[in-house]
PDB file of N, CA and C in Angstrom:
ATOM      1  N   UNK A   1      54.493 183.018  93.416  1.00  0.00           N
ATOM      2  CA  UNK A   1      53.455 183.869  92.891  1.00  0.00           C
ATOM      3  C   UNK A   1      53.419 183.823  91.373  1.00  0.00           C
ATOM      4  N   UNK A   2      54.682 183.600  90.847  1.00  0.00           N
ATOM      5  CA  UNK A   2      54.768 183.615  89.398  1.00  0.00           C
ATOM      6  C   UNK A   2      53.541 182.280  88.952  1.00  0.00           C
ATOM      7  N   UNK A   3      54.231 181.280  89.306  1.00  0.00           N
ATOM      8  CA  UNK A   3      53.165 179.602  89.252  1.00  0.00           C
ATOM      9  C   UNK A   3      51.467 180.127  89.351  1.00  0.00           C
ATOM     10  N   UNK A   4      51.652 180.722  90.461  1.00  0.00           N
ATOM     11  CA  UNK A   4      50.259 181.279  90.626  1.00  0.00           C
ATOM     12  C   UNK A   4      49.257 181.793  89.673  1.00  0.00           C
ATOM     13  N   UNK A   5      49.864 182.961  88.873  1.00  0.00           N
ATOM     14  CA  UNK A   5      49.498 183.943  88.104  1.00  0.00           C
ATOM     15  C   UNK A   5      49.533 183.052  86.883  1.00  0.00           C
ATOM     16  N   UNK A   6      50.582 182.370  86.690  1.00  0.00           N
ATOM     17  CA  UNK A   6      50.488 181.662  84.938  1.00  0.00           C
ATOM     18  C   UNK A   6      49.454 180.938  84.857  1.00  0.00           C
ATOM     19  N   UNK A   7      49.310 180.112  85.990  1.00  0.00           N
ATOM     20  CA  UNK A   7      47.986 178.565  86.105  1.00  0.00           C
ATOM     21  C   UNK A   7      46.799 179.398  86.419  1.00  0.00           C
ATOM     22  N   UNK A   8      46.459 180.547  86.765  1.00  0.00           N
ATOM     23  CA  UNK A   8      45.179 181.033  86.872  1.00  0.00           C
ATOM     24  C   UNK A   8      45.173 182.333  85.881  1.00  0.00           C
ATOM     25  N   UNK A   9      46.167 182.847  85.327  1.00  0.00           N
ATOM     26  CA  UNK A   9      46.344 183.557  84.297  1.00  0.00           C
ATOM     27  C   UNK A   9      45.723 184.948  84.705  1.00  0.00           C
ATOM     28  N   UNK A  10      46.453 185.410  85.759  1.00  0.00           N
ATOM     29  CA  UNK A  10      45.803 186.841  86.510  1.00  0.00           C
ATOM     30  C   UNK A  10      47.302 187.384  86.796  1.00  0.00           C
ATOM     31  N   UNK A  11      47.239 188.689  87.392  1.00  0.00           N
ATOM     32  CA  UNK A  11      48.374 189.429  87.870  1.00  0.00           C
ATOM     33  C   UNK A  11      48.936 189.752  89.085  1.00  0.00           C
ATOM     34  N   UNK A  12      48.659 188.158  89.347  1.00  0.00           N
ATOM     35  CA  UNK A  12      48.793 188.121  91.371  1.00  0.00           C
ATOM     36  C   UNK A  12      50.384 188.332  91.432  1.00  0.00           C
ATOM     37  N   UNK A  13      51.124 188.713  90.416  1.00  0.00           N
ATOM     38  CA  UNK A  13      53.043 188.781  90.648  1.00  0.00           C
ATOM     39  C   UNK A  13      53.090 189.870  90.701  1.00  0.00           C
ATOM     40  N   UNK A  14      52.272 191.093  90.191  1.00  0.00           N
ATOM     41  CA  UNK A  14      52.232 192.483  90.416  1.00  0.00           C
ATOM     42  C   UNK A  14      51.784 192.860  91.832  1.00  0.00           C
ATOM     43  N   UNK A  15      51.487 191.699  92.774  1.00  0.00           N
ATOM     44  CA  UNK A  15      51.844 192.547  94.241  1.00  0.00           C
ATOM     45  C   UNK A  15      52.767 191.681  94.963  1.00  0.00           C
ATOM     46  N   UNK A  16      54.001 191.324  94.363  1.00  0.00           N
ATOM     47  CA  UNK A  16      55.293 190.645  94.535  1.00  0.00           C
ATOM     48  C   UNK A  16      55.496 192.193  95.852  1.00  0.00           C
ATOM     49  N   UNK A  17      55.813 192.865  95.488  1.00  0.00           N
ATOM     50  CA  UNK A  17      56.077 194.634  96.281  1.00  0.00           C
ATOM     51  C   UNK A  17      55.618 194.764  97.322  1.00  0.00           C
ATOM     52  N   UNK A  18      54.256 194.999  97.454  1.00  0.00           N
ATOM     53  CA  UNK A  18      53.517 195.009  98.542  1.00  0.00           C
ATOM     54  C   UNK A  18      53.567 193.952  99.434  1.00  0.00           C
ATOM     55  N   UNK A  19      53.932 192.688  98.654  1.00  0.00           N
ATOM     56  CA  UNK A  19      54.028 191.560  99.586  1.00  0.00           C
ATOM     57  C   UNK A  19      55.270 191.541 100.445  1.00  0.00           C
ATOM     58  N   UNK A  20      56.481 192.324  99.690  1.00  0.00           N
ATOM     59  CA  UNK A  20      57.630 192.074  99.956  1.00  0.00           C
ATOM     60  C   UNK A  20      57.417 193.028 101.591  1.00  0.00           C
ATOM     61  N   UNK A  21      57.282 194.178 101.076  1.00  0.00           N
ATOM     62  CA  UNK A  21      56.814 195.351 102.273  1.00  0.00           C
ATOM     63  C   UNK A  21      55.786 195.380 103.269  1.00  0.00           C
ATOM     64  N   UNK A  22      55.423 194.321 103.142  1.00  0.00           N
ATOM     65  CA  UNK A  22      54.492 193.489 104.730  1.00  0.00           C
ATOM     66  C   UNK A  22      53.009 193.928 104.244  1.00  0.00           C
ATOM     67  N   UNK A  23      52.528 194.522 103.413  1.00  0.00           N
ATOM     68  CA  UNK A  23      51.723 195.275 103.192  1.00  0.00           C
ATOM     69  C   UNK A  23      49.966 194.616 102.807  1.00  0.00           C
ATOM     70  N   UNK A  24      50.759 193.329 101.943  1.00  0.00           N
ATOM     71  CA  UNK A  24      49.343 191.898 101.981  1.00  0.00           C
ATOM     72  C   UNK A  24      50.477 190.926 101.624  1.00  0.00           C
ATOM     73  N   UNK A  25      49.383 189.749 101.833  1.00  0.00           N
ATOM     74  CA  UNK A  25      49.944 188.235 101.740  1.00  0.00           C
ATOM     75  C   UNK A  25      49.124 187.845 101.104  1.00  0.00           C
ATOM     76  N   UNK A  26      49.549 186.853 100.004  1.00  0.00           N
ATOM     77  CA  UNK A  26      48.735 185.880  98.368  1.00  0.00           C
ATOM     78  C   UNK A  26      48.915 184.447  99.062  1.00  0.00           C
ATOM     79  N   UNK A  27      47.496 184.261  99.202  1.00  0.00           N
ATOM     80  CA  UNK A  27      47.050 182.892  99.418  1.00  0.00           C
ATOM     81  C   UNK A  27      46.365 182.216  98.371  1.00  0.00           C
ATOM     82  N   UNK A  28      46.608 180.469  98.312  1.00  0.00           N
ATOM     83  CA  UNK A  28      46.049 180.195  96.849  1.00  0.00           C
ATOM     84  C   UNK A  28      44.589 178.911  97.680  1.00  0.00           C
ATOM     85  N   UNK A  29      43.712 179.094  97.309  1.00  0.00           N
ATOM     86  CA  UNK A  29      42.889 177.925  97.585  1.00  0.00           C
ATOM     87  C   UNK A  29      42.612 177.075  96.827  1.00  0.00           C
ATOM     88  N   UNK A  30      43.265 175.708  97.096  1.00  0.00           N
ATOM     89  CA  UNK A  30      43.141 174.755  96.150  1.00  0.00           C
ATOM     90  C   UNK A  30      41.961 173.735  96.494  1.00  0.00           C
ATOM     91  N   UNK A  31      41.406 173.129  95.700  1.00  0.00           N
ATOM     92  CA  UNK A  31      40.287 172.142  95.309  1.00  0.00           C
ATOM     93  C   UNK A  31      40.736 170.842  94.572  1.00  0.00           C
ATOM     94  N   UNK A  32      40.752 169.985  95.096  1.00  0.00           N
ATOM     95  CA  UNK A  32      40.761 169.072  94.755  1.00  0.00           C
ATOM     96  C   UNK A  32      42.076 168.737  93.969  1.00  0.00           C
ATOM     97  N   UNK A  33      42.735 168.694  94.484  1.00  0.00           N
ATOM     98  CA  UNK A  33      44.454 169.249  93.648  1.00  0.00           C
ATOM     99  C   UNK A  33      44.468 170.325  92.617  1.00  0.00           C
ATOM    100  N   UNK A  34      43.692 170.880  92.780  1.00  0.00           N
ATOM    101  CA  UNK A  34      43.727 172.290  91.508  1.00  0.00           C
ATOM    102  C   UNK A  34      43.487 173.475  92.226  1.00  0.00           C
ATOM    103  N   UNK A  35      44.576 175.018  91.666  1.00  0.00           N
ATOM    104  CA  UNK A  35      44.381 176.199  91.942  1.00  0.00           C
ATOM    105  C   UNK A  35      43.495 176.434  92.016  1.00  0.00           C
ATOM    106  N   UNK A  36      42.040 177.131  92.489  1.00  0.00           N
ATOM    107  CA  UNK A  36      41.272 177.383  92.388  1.00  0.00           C
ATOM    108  C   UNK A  36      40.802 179.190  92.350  1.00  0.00           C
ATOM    109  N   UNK A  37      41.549 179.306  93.310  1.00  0.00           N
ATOM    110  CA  UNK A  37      41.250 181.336  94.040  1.00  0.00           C
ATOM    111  C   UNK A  37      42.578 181.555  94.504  1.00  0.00           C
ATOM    112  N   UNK A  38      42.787 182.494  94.271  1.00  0.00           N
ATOM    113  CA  UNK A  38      43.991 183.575  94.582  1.00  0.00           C
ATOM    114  C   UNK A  38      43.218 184.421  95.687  1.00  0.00           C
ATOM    115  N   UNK A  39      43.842 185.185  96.700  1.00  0.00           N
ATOM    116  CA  UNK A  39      43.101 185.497  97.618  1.00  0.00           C
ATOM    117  C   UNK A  39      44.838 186.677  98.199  1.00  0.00           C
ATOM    118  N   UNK A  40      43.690 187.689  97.979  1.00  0.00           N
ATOM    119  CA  UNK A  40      45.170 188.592  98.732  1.00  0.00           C
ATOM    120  C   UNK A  40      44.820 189.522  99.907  1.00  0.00           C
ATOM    121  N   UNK A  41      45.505 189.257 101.316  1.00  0.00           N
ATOM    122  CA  UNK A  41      45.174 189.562 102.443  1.00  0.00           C
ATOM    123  C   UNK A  41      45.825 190.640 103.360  1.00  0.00           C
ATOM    124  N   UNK A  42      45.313 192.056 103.380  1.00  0.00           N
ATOM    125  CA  UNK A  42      46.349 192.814 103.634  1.00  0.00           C
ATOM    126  C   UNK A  42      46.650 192.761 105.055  1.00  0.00           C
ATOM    127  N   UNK A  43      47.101 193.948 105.461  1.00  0.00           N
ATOM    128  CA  UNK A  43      47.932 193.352 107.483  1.00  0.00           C
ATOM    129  C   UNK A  43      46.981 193.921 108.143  1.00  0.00           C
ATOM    130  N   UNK A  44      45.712 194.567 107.337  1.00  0.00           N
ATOM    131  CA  UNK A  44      44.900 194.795 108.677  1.00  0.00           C
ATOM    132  C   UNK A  44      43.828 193.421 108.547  1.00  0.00           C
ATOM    133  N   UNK A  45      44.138 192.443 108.125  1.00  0.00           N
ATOM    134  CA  UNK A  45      43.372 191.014 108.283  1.00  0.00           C
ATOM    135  C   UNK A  45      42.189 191.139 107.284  1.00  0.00           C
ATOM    136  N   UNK A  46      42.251 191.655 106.574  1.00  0.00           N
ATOM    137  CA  UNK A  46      41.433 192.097 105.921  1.00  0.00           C
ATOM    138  C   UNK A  46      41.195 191.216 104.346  1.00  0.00           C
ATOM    139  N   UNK A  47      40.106 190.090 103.707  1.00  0.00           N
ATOM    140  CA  UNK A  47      40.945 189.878 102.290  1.00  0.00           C
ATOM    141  C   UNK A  47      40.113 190.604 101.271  1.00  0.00           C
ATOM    142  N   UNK A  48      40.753 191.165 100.280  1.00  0.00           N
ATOM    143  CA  UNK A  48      40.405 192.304 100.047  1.00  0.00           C
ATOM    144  C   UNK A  48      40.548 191.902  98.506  1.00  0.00           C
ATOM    145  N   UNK A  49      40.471 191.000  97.796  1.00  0.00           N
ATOM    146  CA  UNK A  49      41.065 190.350  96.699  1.00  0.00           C
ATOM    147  C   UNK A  49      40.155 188.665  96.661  1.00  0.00           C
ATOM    148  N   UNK A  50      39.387 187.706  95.898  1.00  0.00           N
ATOM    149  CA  UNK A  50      39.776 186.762  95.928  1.00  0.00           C
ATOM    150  C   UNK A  50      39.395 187.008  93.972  1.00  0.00           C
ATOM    151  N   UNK A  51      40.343 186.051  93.568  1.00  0.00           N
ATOM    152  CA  UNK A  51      40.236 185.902  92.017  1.00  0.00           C
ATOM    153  C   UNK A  51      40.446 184.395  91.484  1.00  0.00           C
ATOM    154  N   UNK A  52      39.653 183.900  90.597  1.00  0.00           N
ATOM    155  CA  UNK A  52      39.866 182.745  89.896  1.00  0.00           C
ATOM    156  C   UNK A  52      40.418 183.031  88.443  1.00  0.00           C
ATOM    157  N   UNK A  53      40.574 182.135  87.748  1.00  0.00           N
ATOM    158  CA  UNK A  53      40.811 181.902  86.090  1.00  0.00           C
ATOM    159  C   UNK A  53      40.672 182.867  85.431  1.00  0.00           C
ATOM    160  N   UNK A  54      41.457 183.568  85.010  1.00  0.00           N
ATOM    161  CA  UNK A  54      40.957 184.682  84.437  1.00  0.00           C
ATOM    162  C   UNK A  54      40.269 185.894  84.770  1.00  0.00           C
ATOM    163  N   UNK A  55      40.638 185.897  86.314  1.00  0.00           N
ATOM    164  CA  UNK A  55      39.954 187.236  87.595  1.00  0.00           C
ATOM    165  C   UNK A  55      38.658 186.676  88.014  1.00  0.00           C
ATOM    166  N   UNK A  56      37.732 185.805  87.776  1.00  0.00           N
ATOM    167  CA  UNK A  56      36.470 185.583  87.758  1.00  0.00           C
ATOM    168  C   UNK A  56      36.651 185.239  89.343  1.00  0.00           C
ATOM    169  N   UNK A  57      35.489 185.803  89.348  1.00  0.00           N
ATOM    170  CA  UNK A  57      34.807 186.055  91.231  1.00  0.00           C
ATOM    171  C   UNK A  57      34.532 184.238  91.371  1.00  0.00           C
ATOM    172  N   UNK A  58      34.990 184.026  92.991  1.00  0.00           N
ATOM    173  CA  UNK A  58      34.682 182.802  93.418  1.00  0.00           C
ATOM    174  C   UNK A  58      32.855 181.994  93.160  1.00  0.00           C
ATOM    175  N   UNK A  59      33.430 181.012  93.163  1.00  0.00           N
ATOM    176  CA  UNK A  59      31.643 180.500  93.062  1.00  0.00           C
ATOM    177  C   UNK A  59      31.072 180.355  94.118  1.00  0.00           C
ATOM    178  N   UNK A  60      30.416 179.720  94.148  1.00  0.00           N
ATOM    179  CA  UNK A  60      29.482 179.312  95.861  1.00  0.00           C
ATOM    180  C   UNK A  60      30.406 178.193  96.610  1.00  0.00           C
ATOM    181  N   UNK A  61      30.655 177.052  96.260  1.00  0.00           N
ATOM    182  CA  UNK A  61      31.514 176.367  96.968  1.00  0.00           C
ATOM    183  C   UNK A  61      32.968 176.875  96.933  1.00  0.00           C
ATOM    184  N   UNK A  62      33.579 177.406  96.792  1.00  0.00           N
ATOM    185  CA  UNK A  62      34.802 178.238  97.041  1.00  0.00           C
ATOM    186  C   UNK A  62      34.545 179.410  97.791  1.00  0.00           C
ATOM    187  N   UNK A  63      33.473 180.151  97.716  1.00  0.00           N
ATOM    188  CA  UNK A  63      32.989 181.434  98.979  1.00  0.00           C
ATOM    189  C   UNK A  63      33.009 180.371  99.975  1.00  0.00           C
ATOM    190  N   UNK A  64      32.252 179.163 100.326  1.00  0.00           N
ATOM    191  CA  UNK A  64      32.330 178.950 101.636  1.00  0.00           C
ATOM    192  C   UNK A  64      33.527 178.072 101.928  1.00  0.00           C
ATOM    193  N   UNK A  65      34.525 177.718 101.168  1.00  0.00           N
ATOM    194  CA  UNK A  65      35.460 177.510 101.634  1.00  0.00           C
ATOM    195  C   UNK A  65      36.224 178.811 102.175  1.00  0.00           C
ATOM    196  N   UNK A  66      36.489 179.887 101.585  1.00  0.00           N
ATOM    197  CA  UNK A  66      36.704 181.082 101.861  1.00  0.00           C
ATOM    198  C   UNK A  66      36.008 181.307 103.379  1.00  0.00           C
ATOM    199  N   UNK A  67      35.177 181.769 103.139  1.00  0.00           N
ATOM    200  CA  UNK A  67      34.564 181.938 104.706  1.00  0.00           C
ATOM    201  C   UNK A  67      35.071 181.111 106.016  1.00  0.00           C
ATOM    202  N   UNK A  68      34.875 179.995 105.791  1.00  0.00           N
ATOM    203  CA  UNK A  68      35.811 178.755 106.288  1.00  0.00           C
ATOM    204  C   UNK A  68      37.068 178.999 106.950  1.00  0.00           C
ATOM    205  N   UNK A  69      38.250 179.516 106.056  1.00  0.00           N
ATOM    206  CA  UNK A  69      39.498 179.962 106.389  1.00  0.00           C
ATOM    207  C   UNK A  69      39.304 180.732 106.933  1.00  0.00           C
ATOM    208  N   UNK A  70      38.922 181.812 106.543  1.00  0.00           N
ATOM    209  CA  UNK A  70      38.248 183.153 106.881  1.00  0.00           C
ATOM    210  C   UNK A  70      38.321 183.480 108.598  1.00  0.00           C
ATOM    211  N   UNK A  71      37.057 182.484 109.073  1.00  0.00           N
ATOM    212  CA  UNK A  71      36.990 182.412 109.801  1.00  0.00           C
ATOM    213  C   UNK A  71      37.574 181.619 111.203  1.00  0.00           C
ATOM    214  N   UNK A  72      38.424 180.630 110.284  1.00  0.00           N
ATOM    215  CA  UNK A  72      39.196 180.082 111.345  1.00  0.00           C
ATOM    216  C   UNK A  72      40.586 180.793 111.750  1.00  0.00           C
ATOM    217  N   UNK A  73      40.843 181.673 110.970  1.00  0.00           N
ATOM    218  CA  UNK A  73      41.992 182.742 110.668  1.00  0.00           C
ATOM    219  C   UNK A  73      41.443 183.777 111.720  1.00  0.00           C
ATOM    220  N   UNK A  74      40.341 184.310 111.616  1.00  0.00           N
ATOM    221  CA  UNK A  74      40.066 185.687 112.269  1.00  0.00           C
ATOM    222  C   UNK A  74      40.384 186.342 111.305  1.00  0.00           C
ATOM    223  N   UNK A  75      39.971 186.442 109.983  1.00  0.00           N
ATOM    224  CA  UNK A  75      39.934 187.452 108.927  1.00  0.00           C
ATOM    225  C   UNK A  75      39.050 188.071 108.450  1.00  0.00           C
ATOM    226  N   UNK A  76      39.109 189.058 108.262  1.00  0.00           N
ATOM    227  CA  UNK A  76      37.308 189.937 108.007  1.00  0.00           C
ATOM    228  C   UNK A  76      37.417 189.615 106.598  1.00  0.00           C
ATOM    229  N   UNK A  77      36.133 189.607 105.790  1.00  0.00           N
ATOM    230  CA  UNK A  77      36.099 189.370 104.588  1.00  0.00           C
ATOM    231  C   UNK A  77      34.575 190.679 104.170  1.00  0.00           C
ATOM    232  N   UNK A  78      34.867 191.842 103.321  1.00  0.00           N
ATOM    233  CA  UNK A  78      34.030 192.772 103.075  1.00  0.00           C
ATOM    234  C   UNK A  78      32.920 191.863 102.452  1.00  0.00           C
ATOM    235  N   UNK A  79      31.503 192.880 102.490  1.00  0.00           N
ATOM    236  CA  UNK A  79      30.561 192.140 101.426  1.00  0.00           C
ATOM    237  C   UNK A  79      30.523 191.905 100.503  1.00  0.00           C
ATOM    238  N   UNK A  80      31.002 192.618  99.849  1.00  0.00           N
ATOM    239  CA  UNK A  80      31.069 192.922  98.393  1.00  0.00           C
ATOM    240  C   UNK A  80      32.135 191.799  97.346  1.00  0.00           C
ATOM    241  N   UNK A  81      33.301 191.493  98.752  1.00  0.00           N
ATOM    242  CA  UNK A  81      33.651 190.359  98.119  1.00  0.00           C
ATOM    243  C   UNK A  81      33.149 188.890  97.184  1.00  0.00           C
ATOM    244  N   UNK A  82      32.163 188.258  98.609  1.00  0.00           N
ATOM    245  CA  UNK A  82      31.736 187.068  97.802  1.00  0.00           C
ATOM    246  C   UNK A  82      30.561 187.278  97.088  1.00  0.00           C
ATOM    247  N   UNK A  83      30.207 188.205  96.687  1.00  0.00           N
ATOM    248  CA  UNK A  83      28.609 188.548  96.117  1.00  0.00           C
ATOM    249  C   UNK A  83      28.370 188.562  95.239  1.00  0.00           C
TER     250      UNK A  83
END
């Protein structure tokens, strides 16, 4: 998570805790050999988080990769997320 947070320069190590305590799980979606989205998924399947470079909301081809997982996972993804 540390790697994570430095190469996309966000504070995905500040839910090191919650992660530890079953509470969400930090997924990274990569593109083309590069970090792309941080994505944090709590235990009710829920992802409730996705962040790029500097927190910036996913673009259009990374939402539907998102969706993608998403959906091959059985993970709900709110609206408000990719919008």
């Amino acid at each position: 998570m540390l790697d994570e947070g430095r190469t996309l320069r966000h504070c995905v190590a500040s839910y090191f805790d919650s992660c530890r305590r079953g509470r969400s799980a930090i997924f990274s979606l990569t593109l083309n050999g590069t970090r792309a989205v941080t994505l944090e998924v709590q235990a009710n399947r829920t992802i409730v988080q996705a962040r790029g470079l500097f927190n910036r909301r996913p673009n259009d081809e990374e939402g539907a990769w998102i969706q993608r997982w998403a959906a091959d996972n059985r993970l709900l993804i709110p609206k408000h997320l990719l919008s």
